[in-house]
C-alpha atoms as a PDB file:
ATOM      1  CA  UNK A   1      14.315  35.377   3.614  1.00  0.00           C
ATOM      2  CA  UNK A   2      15.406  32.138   2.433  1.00  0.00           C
ATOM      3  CA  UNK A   3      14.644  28.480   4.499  1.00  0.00           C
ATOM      4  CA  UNK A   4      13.944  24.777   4.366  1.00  0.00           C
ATOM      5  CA  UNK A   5      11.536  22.846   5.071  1.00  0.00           C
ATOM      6  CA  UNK A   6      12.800  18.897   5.830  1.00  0.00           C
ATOM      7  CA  UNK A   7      10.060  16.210   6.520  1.00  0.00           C
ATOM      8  CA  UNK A   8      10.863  12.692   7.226  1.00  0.00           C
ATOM      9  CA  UNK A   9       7.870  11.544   5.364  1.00  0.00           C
ATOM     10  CA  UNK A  10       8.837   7.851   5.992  1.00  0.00           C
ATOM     11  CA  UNK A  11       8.670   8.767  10.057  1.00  0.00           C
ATOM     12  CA  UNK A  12       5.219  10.662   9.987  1.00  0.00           C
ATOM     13  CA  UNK A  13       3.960   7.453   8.108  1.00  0.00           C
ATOM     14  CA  UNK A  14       4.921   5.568  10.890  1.00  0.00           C
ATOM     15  CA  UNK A  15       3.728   7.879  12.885  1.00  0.00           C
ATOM     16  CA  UNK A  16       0.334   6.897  11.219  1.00  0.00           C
ATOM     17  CA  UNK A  17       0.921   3.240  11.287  1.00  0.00           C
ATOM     18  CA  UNK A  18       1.731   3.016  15.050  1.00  0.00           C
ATOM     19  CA  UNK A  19      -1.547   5.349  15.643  1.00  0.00           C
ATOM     20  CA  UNK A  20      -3.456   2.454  13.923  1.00  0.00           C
ATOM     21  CA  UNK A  21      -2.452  -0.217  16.464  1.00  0.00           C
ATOM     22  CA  UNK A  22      -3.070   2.387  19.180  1.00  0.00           C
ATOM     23  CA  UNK A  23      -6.536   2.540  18.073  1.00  0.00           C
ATOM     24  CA  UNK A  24      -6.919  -1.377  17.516  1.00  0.00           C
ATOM     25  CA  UNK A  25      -5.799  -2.099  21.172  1.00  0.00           C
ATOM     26  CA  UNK A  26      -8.064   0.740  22.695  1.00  0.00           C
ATOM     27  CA  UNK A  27     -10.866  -1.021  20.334  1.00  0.00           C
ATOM     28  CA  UNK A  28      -9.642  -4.592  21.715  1.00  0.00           C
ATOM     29  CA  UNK A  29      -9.961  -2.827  25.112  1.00  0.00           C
ATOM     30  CA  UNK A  30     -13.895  -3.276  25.546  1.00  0.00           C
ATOM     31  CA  UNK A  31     -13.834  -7.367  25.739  1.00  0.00           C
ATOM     32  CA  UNK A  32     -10.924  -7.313  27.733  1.00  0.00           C
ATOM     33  CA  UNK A  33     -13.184  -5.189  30.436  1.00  0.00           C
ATOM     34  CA  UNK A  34     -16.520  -7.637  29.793  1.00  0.00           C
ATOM     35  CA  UNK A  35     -14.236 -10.118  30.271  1.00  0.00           C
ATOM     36  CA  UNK A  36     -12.265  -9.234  33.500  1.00  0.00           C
ATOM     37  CA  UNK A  37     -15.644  -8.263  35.126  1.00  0.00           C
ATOM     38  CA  UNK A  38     -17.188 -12.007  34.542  1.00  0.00           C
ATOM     39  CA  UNK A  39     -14.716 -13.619  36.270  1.00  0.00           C
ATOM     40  CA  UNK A  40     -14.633 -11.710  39.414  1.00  0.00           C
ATOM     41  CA  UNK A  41     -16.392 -13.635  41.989  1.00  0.00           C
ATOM     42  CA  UNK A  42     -17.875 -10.897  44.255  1.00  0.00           C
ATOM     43  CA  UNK A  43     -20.883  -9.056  42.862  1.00  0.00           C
ATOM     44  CA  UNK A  44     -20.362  -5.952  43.962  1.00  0.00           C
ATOM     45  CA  UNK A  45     -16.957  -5.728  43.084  1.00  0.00           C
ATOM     46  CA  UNK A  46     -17.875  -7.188  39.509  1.00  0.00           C
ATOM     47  CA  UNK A  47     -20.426  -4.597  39.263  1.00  0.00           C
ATOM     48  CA  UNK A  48     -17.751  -1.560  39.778  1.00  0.00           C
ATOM     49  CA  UNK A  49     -15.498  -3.024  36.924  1.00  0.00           C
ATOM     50  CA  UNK A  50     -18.413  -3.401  34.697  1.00  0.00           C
ATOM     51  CA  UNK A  51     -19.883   0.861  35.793  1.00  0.00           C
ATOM     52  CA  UNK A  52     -16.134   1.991  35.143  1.00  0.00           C
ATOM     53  CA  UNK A  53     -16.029  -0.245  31.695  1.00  0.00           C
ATOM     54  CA  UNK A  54     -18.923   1.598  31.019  1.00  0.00           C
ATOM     55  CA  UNK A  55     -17.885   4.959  31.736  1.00  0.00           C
ATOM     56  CA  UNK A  56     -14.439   3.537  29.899  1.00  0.00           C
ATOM     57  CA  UNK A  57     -16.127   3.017  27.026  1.00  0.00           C
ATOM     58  CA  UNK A  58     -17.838   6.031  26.197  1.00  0.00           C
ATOM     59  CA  UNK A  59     -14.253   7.631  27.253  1.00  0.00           C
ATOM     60  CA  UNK A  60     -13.023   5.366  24.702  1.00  0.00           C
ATOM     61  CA  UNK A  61     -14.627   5.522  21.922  1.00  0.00           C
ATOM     62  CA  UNK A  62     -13.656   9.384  21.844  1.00  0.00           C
ATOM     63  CA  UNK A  63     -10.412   8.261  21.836  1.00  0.00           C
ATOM     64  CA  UNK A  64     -10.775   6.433  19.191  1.00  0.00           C
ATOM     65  CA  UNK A  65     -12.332   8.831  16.856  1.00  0.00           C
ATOM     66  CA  UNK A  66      -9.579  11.910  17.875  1.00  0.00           C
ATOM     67  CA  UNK A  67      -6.748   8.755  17.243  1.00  0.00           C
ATOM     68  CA  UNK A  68      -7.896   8.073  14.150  1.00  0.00           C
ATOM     69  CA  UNK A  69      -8.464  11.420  12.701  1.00  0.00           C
ATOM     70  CA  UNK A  70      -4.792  12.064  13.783  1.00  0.00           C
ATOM     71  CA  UNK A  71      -3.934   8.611  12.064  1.00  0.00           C
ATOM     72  CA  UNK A  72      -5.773  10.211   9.242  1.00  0.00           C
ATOM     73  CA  UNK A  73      -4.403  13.571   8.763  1.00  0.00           C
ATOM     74  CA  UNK A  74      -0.804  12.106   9.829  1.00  0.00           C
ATOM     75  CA  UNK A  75      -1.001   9.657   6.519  1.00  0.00           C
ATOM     76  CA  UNK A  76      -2.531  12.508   4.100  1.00  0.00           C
ATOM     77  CA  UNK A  77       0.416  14.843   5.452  1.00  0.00           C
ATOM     78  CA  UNK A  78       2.919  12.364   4.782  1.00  0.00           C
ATOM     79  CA  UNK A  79       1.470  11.520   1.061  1.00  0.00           C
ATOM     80  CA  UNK A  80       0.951  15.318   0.470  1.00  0.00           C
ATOM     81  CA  UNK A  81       4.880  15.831   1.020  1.00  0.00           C
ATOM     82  CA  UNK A  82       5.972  12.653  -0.870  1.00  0.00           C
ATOM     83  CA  UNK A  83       3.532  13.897  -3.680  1.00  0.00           C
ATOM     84  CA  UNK A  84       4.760  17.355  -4.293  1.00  0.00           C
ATOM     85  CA  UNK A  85       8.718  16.101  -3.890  1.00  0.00           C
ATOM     86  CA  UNK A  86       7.890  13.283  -6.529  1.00  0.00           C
ATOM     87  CA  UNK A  87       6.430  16.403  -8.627  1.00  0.00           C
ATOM     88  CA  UNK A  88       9.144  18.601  -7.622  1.00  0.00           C
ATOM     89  CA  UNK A  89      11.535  16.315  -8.661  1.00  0.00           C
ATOM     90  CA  UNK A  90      10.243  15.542 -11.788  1.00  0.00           C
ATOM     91  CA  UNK A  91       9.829  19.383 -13.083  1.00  0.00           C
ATOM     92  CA  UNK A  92      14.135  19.613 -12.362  1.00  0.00           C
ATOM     93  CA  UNK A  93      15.067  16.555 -13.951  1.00  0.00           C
ATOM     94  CA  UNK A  94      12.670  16.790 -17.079  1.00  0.00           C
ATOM     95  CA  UNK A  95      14.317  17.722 -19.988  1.00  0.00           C
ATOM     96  CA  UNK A  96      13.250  21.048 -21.260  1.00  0.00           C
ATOM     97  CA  UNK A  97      10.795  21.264 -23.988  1.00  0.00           C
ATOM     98  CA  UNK A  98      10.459  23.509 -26.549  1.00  0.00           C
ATOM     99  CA  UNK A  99       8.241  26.114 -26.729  1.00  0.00           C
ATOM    100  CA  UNK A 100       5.862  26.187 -29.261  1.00  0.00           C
ATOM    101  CA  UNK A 101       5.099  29.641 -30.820  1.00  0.00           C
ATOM    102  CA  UNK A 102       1.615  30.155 -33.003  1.00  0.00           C
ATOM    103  CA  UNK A 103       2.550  30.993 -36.076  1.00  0.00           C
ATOM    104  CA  UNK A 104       0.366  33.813 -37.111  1.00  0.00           C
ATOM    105  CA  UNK A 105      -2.764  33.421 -39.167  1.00  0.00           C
ATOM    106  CA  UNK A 106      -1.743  34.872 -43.255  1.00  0.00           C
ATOM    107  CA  UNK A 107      -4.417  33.029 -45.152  1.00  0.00           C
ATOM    108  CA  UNK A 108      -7.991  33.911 -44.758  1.00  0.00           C
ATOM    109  CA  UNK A 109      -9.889  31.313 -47.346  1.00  0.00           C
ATOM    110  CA  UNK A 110     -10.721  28.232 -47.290  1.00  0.00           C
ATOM    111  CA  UNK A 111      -8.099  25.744 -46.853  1.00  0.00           C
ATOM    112  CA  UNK A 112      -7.480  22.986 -49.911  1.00  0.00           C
ATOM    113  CA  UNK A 113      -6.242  19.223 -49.301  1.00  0.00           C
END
């Protein structure tokens, strides 16, 4: 049984690329929370934005870690296909090169320059 297999390597790169600012904004994420809850003017309600930035960030930074190992494997996929085409393509437009036969072995003594 005979298929394809078509990969738009240049779109699972971006793929990768646009994982990368995902994780940089969730990253960017924890000041913006330390921030918001210093400026809010009743304690109590300043205190609930900090205890849900807290539980945020442990939420987070798991986030993080599963984006960027999808980043990760995204960007090795994507270089794993462009490598093998590159190699692929090489082996089909390479010229042929001869192949070498030993020639066998008639002399047995020493061998004289």
């Amino acid at each position: 049984m005979a298929g394809s297999l078509r990969l738009d390597t240049e779109q699972v790169q971006q793929v990768a690329n646009d994982m990368q600012r995902i994780t940089r904004t969730l990253e960017d994420a924890a000041s913006d929370s330390s921030s918001l809850a210093s400026v809010i003017p009743v304690p109590e309600l300043s205190r609930a934005v900090e205890d849900f930035a807290g539980g945020w960030d442990d939420n987070r930074r798991n986030l993080v870690e599963e984006v960027s190992a999808l980043r990760e494997q995204a960007a090795a996929v994507a270089q794993a296909f462009d490598d093998v085409d590159s190699q692929l393509v090489d082996a089909l437009t390479r010229p042929p090169q001869p192949e070498y036969q030993a020639m066998p072995a008639t002399h047995n003594g020493p061998i004289a320059y």
